[in-house]
C-alpha atoms as a PDB file:
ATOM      1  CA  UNK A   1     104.321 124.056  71.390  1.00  0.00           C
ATOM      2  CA  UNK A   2     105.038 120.881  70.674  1.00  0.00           C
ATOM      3  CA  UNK A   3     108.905 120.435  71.444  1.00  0.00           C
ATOM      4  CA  UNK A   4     106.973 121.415  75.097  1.00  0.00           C
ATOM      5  CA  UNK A   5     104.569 117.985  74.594  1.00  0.00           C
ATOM      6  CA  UNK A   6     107.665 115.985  73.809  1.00  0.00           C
ATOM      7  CA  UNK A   7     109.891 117.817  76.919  1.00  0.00           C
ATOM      8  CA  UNK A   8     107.102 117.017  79.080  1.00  0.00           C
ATOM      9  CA  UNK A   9     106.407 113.560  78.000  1.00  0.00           C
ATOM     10  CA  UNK A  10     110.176 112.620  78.371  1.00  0.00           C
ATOM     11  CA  UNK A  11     110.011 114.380  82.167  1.00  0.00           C
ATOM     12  CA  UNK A  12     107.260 112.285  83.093  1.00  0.00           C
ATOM     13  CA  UNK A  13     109.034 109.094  81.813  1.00  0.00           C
ATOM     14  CA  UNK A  14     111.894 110.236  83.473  1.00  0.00           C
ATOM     15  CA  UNK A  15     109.928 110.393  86.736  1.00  0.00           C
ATOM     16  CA  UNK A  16     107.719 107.150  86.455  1.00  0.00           C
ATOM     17  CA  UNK A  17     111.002 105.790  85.793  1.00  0.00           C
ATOM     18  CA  UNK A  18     112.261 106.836  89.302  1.00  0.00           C
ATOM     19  CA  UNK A  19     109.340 105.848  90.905  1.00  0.00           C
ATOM     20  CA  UNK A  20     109.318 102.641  89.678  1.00  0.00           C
ATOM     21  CA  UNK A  21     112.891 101.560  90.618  1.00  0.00           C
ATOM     22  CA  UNK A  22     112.322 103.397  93.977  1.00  0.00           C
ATOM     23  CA  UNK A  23     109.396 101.005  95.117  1.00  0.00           C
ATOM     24  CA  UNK A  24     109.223  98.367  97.883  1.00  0.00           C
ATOM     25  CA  UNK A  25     110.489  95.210  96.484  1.00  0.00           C
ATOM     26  CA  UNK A  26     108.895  91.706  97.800  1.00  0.00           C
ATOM     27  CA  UNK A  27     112.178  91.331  99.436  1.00  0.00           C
ATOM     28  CA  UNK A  28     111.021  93.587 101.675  1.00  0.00           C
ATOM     29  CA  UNK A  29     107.790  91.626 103.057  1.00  0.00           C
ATOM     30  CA  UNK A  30     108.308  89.036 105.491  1.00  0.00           C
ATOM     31  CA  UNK A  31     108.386  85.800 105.526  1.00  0.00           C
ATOM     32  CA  UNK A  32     104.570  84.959 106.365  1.00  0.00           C
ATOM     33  CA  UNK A  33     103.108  86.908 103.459  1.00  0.00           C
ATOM     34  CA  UNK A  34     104.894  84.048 100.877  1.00  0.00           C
ATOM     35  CA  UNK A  35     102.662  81.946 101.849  1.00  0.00           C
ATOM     36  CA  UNK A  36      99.582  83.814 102.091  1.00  0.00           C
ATOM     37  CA  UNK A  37     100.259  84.906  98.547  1.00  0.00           C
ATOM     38  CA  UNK A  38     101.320  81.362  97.247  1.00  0.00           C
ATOM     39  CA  UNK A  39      97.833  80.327  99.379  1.00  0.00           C
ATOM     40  CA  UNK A  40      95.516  83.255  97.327  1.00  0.00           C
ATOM     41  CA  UNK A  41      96.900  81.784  94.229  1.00  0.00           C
ATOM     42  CA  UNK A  42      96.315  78.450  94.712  1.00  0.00           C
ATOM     43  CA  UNK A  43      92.881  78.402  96.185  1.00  0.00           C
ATOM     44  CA  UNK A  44      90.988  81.973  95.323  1.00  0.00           C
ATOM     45  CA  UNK A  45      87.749  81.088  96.489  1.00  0.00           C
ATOM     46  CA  UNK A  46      87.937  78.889  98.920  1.00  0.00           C
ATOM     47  CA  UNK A  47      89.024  80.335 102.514  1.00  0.00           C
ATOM     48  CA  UNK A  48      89.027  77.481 104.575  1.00  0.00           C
ATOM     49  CA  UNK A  49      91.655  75.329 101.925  1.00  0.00           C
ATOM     50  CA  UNK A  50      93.161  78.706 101.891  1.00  0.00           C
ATOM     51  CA  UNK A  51      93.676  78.837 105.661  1.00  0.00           C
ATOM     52  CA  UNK A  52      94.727  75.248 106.019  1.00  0.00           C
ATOM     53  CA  UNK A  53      97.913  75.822 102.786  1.00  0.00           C
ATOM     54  CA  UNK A  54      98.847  78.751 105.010  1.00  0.00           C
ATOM     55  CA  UNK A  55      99.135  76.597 107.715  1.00  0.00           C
ATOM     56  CA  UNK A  56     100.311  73.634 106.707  1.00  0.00           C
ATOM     57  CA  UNK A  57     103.138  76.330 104.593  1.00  0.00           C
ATOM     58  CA  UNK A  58     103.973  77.989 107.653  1.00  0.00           C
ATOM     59  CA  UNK A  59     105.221  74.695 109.400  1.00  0.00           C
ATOM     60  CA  UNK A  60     107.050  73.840 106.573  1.00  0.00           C
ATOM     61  CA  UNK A  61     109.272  77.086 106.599  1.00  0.00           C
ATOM     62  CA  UNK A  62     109.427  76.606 110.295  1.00  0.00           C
ATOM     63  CA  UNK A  63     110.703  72.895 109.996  1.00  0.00           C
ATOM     64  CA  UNK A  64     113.161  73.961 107.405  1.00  0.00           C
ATOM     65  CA  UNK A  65     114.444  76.670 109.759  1.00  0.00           C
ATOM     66  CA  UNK A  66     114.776  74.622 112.621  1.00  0.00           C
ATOM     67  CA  UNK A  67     116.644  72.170 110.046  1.00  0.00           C
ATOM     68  CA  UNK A  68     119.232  74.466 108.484  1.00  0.00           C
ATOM     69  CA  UNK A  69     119.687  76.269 112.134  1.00  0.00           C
ATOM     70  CA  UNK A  70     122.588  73.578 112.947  1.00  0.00           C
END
């Protein structure tokens, strides 16, 4: 009975394991949920200063693109 705990304990590590390498990384997301993330972090309650980082974010990535695109 209990070499069956330990079996089934080590088979579901095993597949938490799997599961876990197997997930969507954040280099999946695009570009546009950076900031939103970086903007939740930085202001949690307030949704207007939250709006305006996002914002003011997204231009920056968009100058930098326009920047590097020579």
């Amino acid at each position: 009975m209990l070499k069956k705990v330990f079996l089934a304990a080590a088979v579901s590590l095993l597949m938490v394991g799997v599961t876990l390498t197997a997930a969507p990384t954040e280099g999946y997301a695009g570009k546009k949920s950076h900031c939103l993330k970086q903007a939740k972090a930085k202001y949690a309650d307030d949704r207007k200063a939250r709006r305006g980082y996002k914002k003011a974010c997204h231009a920056h990535h968009k100058a930098m693109k326009k920047a590097h695109k020579k």
